[in-house]
Protein backbone atom coordinates (compact mmCIF):
# COMPACT_ATOMS: atom_id res chain seq x y z
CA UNK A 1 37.90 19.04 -28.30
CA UNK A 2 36.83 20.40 -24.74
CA UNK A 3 39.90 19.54 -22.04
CA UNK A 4 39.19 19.80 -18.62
CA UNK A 5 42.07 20.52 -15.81
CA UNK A 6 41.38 18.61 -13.29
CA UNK A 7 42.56 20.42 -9.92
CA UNK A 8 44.54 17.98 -7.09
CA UNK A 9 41.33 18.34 -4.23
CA UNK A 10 39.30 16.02 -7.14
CA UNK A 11 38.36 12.48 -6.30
CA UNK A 12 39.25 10.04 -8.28
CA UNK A 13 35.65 8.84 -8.80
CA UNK A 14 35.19 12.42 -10.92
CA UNK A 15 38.01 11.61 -12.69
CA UNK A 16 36.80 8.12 -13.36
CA UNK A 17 33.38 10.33 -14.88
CA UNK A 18 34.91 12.66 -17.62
CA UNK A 19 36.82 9.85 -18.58
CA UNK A 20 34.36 7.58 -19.39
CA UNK A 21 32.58 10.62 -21.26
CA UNK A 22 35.42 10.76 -23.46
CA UNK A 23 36.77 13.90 -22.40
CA UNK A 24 40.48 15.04 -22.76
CA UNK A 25 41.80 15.92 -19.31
CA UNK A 26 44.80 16.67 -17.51
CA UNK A 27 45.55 16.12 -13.36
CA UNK A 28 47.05 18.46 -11.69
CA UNK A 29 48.52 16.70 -9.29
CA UNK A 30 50.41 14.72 -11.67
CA UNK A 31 52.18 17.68 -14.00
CA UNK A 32 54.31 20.25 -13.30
CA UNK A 33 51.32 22.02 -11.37
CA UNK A 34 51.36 20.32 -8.46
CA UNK A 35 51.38 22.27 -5.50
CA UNK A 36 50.88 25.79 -7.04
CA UNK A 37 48.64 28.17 -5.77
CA UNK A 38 45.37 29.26 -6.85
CA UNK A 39 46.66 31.89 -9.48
CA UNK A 40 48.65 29.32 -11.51
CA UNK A 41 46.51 26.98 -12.14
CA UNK A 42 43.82 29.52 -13.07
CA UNK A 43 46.52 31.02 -15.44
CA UNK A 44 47.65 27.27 -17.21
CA UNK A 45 43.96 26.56 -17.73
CA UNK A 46 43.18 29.53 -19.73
CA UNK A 47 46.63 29.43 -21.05
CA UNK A 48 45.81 25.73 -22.97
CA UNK A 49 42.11 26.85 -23.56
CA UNK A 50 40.96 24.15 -20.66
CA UNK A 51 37.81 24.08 -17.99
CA UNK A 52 39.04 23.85 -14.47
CA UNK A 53 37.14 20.98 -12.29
CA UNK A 54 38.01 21.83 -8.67
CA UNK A 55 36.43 21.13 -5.16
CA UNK A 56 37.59 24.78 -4.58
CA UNK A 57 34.86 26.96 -3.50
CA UNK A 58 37.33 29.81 -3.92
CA UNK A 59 37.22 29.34 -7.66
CA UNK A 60 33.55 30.21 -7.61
CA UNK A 61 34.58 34.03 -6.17
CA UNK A 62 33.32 35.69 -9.46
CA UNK A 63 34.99 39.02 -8.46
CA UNK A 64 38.14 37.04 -8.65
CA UNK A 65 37.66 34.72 -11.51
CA UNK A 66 34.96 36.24 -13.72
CA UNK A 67 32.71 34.39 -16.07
CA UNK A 68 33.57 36.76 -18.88
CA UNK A 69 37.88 35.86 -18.05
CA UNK A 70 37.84 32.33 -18.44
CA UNK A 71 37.08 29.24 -20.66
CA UNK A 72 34.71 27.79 -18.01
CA UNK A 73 35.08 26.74 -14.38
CA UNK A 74 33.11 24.08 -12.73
CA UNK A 75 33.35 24.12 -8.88
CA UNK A 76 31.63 20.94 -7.42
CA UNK A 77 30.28 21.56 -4.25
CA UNK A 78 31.08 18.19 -2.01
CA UNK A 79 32.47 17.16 1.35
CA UNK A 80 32.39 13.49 1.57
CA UNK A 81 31.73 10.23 -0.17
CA UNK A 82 27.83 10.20 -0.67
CA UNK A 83 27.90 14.19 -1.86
CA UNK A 84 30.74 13.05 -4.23
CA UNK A 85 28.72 10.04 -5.69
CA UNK A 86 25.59 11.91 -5.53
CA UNK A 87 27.55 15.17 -6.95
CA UNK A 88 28.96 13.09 -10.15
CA UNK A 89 25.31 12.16 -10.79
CA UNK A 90 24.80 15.87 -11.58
CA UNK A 91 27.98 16.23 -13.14
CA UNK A 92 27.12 14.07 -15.60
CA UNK A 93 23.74 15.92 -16.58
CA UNK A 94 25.88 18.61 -16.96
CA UNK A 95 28.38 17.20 -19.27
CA UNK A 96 25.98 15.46 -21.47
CA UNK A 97 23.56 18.66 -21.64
CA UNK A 98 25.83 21.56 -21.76
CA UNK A 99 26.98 22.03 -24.90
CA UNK A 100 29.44 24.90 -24.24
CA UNK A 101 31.35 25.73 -21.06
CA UNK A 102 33.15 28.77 -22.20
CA UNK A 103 32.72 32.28 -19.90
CA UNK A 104 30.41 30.23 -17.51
CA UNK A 105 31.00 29.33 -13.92
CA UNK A 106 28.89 26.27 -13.11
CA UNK A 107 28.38 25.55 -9.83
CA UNK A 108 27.39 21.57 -8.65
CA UNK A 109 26.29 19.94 -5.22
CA UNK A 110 24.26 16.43 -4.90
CA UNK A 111 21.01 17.60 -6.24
CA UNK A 112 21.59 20.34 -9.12
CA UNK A 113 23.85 22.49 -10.80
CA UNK A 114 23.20 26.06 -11.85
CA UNK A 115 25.63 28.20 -13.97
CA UNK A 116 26.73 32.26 -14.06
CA UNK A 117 27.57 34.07 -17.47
């Protein structure tokens, strides 16, 4: 079953989304994670197999965090409520389309997503 690790920036209103798609997820900010930097929450997600959801942009840095080094990343491109809302709409294409997340970065703002192998 695809888990997602949801990173603390996330609204709740995303988190409200892969929910009601039935997702398995885990926050965060409510575990033993919260607070850490960059790097350990990077390392617990591919760790426990999990894609990261983050508002992060620095998660999208593939010389950092390569495609081909993780088990999918999905950096969400917002900066207020109507990008969120708008955002989510896309999100949700992309959770009901893709069918595999693994070694891709997917990147998602209010009108599209697009995604790097």
């Amino acid at each position: 079953m695809t888990t997602f690790l949801i990173d603390e920036c996330v609204s709740f209103l995303t988190v409200k989304l892969i929910q009601e798609c039935g997702f398995q997820w885990e926050m965060v900010g409510k575990s033993i994670l919260k607070g850490k930097d960059d790097e350990t929450i990077y390392k617990h997600a591919q760790r426990n197999n999990m894609i990261l959801v983050t508002y992060d942009l620095g998660f999208g840095n593939i010389f950092k965090y390569s495609p081909s080094s993780h088990h999918g990343i999905i950096v969400m491109r917002v900066s207020d409520l109507n990008s969120i809302i708008s955002g989510n709409r896309v999100f949700k294409v992309l959770l009901n389309r893709e069918k595999s997340f693994e070694k891709t970065l997917f990147i998602v703002n209010s009108i599209k997503y697009r995604k790097r192998k």
